[in-house]
PDB file of N, CA and C in Angstrom:
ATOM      1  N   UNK A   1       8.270  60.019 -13.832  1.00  0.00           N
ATOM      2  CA  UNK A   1       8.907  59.673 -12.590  1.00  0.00           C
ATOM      3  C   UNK A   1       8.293  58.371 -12.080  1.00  0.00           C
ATOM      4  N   UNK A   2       8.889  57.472 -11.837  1.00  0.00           N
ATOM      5  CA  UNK A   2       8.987  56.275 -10.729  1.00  0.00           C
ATOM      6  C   UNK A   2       9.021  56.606  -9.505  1.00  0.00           C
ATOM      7  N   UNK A   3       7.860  56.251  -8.633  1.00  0.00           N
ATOM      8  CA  UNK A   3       8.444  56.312  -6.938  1.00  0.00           C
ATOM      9  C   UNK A   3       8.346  54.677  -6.599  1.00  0.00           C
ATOM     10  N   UNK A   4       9.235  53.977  -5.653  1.00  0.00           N
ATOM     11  CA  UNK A   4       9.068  52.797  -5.317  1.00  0.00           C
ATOM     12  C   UNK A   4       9.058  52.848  -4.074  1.00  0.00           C
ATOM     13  N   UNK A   5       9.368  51.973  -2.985  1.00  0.00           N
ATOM     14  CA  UNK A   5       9.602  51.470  -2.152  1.00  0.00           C
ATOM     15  C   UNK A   5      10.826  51.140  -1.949  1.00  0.00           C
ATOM     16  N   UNK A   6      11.518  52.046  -0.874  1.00  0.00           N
ATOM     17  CA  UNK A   6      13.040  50.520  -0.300  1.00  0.00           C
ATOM     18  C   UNK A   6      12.718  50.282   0.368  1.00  0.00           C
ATOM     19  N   UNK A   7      11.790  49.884   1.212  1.00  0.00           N
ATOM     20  CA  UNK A   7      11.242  49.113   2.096  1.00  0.00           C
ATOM     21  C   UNK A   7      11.030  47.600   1.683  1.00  0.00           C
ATOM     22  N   UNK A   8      10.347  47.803   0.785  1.00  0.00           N
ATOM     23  CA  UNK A   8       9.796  46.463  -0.402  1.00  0.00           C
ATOM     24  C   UNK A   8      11.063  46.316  -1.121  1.00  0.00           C
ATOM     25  N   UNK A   9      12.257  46.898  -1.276  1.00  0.00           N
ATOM     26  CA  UNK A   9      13.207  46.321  -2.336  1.00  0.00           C
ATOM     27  C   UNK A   9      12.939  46.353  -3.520  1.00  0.00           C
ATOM     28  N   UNK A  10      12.017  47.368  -4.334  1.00  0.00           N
ATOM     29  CA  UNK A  10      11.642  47.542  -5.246  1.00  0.00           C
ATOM     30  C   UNK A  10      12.222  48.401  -6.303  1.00  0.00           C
ATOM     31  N   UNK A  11      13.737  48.618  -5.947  1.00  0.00           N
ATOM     32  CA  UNK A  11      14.504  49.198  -6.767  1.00  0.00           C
ATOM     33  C   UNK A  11      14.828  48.579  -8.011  1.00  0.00           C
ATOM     34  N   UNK A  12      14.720  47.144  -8.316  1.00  0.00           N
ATOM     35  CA  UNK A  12      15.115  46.662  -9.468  1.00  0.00           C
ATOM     36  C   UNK A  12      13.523  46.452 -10.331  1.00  0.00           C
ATOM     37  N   UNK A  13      12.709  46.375  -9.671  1.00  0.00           N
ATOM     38  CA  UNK A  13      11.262  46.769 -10.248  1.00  0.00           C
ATOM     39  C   UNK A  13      10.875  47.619 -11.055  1.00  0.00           C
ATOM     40  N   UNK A  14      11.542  48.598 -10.461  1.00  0.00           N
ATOM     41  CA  UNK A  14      11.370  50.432 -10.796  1.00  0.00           C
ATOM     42  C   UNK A  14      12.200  50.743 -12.019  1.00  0.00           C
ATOM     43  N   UNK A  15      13.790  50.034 -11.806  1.00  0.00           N
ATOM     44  CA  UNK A  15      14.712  50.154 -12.963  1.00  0.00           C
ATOM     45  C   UNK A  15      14.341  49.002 -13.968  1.00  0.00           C
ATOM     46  N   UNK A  16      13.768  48.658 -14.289  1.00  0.00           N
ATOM     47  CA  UNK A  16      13.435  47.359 -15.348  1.00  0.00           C
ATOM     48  C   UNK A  16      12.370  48.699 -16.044  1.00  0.00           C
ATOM     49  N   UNK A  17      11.066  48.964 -15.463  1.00  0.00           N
ATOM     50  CA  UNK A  17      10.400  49.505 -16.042  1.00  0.00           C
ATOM     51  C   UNK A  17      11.027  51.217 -16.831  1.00  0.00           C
ATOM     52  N   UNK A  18      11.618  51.276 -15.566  1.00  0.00           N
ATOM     53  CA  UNK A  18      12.005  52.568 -16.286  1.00  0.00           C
ATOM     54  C   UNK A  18      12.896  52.934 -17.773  1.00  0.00           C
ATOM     55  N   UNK A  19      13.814  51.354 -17.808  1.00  0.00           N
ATOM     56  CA  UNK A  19      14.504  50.527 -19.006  1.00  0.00           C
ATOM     57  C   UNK A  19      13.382  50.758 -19.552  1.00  0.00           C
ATOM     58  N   UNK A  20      12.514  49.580 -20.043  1.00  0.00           N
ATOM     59  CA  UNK A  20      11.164  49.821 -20.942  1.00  0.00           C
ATOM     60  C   UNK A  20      10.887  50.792 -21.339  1.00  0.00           C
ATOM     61  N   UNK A  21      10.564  51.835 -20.083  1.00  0.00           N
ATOM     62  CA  UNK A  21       9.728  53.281 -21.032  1.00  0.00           C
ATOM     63  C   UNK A  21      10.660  54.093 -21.845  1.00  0.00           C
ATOM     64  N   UNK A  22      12.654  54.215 -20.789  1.00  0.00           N
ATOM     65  CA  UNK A  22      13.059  54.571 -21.825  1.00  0.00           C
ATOM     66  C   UNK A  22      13.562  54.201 -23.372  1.00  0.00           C
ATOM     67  N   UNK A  23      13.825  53.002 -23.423  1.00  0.00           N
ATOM     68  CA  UNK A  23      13.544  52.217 -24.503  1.00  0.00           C
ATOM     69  C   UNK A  23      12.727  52.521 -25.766  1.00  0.00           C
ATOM     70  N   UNK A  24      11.213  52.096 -25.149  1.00  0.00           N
ATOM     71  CA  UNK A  24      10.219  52.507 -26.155  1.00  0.00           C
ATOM     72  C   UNK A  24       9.881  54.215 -26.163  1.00  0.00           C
ATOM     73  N   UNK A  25      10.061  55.142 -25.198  1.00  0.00           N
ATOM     74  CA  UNK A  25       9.915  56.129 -26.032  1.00  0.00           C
ATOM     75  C   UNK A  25      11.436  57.609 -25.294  1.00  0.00           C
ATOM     76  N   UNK A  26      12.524  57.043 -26.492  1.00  0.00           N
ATOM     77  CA  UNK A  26      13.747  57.813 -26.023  1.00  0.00           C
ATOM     78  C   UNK A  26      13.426  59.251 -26.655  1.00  0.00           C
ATOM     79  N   UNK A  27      12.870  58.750 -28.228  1.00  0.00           N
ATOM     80  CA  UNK A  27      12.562  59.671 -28.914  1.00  0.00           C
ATOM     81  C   UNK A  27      11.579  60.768 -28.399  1.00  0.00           C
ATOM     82  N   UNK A  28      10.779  60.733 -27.465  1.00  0.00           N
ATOM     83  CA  UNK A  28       9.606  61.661 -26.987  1.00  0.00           C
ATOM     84  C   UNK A  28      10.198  62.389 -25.885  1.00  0.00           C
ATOM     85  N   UNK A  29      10.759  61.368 -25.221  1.00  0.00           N
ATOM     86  CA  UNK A  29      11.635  61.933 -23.821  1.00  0.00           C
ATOM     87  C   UNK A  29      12.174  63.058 -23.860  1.00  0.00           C
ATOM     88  N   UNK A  30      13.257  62.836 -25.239  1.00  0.00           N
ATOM     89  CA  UNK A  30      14.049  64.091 -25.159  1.00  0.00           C
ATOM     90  C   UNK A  30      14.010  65.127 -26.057  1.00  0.00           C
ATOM     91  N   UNK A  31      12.222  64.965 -26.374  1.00  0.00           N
ATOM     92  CA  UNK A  31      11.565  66.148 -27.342  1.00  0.00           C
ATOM     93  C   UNK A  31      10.872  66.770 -25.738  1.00  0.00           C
ATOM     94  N   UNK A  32      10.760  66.052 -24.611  1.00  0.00           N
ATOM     95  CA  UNK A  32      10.103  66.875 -23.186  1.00  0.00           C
ATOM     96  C   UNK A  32      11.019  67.298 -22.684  1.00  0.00           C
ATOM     97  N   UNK A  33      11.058  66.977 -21.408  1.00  0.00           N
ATOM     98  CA  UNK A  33      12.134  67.493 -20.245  1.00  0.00           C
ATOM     99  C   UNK A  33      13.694  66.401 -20.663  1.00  0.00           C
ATOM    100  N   UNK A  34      13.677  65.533 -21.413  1.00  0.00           N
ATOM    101  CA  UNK A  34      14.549  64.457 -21.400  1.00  0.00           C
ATOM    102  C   UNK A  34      14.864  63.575 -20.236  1.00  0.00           C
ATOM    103  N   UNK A  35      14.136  63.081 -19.450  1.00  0.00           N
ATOM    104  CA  UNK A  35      15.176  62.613 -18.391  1.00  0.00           C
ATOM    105  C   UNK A  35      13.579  61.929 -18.062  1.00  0.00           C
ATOM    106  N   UNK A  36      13.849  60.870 -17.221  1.00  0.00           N
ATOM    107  CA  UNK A  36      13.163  59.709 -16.041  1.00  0.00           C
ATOM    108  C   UNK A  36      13.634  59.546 -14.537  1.00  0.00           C
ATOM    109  N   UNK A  37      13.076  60.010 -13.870  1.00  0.00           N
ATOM    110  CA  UNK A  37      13.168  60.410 -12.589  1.00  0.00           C
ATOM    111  C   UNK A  37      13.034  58.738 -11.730  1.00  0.00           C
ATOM    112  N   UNK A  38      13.629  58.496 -10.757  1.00  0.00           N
ATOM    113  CA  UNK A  38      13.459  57.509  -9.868  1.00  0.00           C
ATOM    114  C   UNK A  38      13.688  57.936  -8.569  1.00  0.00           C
ATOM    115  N   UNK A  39      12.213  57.604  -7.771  1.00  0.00           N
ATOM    116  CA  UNK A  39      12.476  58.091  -6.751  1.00  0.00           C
ATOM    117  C   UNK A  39      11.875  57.131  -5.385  1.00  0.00           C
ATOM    118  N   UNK A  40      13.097  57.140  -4.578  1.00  0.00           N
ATOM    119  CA  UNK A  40      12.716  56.412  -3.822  1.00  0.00           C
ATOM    120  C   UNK A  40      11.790  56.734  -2.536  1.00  0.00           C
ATOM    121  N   UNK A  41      10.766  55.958  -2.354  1.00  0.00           N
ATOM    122  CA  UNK A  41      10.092  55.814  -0.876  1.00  0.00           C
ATOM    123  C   UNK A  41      10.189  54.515   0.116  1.00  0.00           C
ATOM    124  N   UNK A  42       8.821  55.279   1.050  1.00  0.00           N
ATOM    125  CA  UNK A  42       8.705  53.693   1.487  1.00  0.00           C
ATOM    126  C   UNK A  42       6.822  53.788   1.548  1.00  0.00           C
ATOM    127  N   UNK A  43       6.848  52.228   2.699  1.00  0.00           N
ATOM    128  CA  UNK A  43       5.364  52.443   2.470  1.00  0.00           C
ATOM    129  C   UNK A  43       4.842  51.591   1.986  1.00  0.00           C
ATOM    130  N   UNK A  44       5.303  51.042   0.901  1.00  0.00           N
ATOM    131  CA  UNK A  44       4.738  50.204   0.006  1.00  0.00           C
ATOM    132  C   UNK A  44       4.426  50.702  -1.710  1.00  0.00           C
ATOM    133  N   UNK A  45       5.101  52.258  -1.480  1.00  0.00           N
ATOM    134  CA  UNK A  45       4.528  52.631  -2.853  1.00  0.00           C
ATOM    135  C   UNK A  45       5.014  52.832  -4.288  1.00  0.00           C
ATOM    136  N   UNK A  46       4.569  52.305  -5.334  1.00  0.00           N
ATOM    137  CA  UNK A  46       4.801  52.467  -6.786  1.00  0.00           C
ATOM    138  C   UNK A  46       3.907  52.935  -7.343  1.00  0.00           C
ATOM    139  N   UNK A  47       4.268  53.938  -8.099  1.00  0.00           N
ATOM    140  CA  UNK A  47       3.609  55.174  -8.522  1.00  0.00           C
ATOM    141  C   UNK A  47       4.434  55.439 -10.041  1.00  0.00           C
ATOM    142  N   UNK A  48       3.913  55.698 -10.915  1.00  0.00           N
ATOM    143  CA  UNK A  48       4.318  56.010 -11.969  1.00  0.00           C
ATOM    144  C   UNK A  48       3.653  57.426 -12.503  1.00  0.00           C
ATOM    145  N   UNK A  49       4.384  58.302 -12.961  1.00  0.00           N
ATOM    146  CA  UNK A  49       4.122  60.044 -12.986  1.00  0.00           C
ATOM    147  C   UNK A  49       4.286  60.568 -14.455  1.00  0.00           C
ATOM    148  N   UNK A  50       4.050  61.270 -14.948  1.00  0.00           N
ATOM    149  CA  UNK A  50       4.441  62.251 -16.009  1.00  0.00           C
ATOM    150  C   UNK A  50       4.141  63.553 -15.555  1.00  0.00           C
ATOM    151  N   UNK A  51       5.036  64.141 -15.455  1.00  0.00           N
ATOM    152  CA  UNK A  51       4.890  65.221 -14.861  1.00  0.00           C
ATOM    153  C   UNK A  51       4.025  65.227 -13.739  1.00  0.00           C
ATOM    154  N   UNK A  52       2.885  65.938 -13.177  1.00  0.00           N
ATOM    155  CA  UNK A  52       2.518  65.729 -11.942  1.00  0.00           C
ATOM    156  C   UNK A  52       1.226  65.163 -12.230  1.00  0.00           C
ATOM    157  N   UNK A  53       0.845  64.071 -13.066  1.00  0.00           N
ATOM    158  CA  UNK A  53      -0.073  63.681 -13.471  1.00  0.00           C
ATOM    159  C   UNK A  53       0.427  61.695 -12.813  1.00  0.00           C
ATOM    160  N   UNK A  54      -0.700  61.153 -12.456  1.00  0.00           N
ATOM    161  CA  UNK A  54      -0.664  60.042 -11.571  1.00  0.00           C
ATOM    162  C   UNK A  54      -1.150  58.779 -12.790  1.00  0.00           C
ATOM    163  N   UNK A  55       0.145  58.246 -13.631  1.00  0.00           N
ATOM    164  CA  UNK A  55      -0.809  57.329 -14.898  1.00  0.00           C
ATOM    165  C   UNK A  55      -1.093  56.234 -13.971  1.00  0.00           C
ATOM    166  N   UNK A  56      -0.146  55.545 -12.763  1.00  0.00           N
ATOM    167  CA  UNK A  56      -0.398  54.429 -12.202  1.00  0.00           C
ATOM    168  C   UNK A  56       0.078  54.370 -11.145  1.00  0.00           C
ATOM    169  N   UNK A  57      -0.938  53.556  -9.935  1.00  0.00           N
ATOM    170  CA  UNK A  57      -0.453  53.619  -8.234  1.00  0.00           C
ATOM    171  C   UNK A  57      -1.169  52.265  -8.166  1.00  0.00           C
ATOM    172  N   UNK A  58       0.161  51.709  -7.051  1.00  0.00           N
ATOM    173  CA  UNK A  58       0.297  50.105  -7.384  1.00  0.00           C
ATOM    174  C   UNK A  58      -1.546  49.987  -5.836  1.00  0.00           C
ATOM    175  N   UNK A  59      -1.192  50.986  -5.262  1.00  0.00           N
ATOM    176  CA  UNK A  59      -1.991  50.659  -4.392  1.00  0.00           C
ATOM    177  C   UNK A  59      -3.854  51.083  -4.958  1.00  0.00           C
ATOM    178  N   UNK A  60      -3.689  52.002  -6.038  1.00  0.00           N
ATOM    179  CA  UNK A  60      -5.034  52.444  -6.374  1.00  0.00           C
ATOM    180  C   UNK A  60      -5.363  51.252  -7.256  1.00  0.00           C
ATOM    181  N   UNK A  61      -4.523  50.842  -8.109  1.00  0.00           N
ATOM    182  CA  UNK A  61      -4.823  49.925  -9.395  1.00  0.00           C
ATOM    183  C   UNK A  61      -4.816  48.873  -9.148  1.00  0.00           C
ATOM    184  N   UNK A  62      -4.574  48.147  -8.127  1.00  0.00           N
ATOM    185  CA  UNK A  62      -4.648  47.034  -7.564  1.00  0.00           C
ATOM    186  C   UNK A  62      -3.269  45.849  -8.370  1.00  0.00           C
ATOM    187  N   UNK A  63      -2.036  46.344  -8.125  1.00  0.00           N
ATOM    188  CA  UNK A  63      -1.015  45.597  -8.078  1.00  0.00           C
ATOM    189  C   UNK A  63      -0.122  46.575  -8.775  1.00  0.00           C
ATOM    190  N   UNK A  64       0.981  45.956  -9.265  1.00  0.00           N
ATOM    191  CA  UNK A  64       2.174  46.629 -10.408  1.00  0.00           C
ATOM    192  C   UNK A  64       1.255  46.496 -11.821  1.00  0.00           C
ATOM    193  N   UNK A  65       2.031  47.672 -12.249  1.00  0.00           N
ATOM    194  CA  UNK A  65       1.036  47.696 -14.198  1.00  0.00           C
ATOM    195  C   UNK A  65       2.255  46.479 -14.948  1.00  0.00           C
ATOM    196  N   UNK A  66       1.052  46.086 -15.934  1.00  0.00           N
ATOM    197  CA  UNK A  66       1.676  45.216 -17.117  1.00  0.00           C
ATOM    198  C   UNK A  66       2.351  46.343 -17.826  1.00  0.00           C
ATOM    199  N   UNK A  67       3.362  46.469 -18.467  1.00  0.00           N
ATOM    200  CA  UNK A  67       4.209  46.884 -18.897  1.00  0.00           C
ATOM    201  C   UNK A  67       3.438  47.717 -19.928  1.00  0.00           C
ATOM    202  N   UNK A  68       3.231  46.328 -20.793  1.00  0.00           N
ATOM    203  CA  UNK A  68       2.180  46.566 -22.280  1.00  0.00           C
ATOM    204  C   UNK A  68       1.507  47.659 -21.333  1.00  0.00           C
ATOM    205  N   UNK A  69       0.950  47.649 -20.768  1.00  0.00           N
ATOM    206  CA  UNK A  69      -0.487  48.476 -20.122  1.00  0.00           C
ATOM    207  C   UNK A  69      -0.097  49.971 -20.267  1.00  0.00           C
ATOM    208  N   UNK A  70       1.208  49.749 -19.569  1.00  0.00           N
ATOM    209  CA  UNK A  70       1.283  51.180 -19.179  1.00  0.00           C
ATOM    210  C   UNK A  70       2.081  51.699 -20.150  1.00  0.00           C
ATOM    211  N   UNK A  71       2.311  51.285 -20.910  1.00  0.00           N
ATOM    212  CA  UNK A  71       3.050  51.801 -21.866  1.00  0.00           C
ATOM    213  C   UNK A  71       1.916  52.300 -23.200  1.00  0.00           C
ATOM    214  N   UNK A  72       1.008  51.800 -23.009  1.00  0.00           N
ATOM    215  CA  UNK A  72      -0.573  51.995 -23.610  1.00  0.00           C
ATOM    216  C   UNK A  72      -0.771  53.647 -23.307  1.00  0.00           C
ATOM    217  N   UNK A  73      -1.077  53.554 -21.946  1.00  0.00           N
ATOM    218  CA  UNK A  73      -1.248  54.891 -21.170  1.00  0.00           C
ATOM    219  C   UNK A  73      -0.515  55.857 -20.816  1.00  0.00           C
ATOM    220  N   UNK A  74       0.835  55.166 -21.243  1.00  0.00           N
ATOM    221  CA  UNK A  74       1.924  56.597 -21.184  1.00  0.00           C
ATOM    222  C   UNK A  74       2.233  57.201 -22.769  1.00  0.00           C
ATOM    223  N   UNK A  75       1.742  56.206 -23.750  1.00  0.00           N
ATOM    224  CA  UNK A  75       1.786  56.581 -25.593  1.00  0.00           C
ATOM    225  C   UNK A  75       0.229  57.477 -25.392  1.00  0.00           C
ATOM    226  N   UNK A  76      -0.433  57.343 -25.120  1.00  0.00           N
ATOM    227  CA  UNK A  76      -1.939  57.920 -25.127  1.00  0.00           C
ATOM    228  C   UNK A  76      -1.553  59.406 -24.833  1.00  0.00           C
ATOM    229  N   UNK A  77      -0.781  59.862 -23.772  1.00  0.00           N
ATOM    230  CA  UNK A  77      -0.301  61.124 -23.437  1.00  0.00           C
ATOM    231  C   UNK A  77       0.691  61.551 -23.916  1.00  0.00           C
ATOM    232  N   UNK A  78       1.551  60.973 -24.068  1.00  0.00           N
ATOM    233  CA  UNK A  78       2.239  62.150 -25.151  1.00  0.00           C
ATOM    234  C   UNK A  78       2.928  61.821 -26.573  1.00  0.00           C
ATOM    235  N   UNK A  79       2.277  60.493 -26.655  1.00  0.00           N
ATOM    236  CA  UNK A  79       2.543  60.736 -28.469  1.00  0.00           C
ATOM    237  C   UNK A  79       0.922  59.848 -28.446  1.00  0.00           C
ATOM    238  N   UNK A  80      -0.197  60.260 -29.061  1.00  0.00           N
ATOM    239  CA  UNK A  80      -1.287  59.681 -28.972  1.00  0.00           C
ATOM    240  C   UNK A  80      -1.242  58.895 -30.699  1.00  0.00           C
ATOM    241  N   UNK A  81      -0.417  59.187 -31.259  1.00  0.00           N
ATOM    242  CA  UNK A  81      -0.673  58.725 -32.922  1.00  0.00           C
ATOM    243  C   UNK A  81       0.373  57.645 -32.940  1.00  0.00           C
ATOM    244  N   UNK A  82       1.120  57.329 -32.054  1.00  0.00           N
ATOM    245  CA  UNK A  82       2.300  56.575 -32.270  1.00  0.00           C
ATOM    246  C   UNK A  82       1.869  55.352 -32.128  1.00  0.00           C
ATOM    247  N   UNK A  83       2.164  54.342 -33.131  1.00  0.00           N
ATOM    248  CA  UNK A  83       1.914  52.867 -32.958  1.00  0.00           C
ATOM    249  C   UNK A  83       3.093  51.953 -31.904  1.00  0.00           C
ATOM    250  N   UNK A  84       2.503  51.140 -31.345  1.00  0.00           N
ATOM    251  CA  UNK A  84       3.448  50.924 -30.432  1.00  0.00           C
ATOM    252  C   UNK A  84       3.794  49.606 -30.797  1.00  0.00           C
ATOM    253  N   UNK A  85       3.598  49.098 -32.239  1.00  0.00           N
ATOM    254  CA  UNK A  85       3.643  47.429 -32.790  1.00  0.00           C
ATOM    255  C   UNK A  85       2.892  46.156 -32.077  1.00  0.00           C
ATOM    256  N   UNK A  86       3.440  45.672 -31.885  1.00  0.00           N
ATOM    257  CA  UNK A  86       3.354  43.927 -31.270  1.00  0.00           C
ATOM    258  C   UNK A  86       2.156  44.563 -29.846  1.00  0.00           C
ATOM    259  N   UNK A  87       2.280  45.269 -29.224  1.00  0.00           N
ATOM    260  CA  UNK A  87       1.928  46.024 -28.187  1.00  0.00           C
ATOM    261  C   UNK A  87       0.498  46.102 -28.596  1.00  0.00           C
ATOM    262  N   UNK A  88       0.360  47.372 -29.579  1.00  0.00           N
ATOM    263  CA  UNK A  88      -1.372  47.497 -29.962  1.00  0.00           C
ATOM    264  C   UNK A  88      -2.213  46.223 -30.444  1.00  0.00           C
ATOM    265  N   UNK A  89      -1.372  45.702 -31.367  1.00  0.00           N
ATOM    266  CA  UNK A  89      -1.782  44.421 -32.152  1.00  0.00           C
ATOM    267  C   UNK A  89      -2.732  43.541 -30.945  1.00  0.00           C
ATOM    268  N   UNK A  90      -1.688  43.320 -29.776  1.00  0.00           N
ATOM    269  CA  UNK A  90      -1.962  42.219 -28.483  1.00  0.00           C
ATOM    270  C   UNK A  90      -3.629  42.739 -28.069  1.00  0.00           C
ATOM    271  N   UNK A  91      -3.533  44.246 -27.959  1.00  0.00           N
ATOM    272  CA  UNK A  91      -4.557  44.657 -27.286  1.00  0.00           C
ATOM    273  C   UNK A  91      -5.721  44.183 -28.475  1.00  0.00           C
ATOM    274  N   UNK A  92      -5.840  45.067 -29.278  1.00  0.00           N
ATOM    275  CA  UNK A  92      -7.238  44.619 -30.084  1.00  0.00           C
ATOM    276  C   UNK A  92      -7.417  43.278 -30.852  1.00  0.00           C
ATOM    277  N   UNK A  93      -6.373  42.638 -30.313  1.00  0.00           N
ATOM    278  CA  UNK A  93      -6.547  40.778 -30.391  1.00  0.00           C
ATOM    279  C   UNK A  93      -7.909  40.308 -29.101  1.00  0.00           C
ATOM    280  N   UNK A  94      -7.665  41.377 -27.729  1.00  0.00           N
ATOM    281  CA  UNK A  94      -7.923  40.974 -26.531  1.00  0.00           C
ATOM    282  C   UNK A  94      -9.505  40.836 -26.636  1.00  0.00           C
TER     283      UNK A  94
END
């Protein structure tokens, strides 16, 4: 789940990423619950969820996640063996 902000206008923020995750992992999605939740707030907040588990909060982590990043930390949980290509490569270049 995505929570954003309509306060901030952060609906096209929220749907870009949520593109991405479903993208890179359609296949896992709909071995779970199948589905990506978007949900709107206000406040200021972006929050990214798996189930009721907190991978990223724009206000704890200090901004929006890099994509790569979180897509790091959302493969770590539920496919931990899955290579994520161009993605891992970047990291242990870093």
């Amino acid at each position: 789940m995505i929570s954003y902000c309509t306060q901030c206008r952060w609906l096209l923020r929220a749907s870009w990423v949520a593109q991405e995750l479903l993208t890179t992992f359609a296949k896992e999605l709909s071995e779970h619950d199948g589905e990506l939740t978007l949900r709107p707030g206000t406040g200021g907040i972006f929050q990214v969820y798996i189930g009721d588990e907190l991978i990223w909060d724009r206000a704890r982590d200090g901004g929006f996640p890099d994509v790569a990043e979180l897509k790091r930390l959302i493969r770590d949980r539920i496919a931990p063996k899955r290579d994520l290509g161009h993605i891992d490569r970047a990291a242990l270049a870093e």
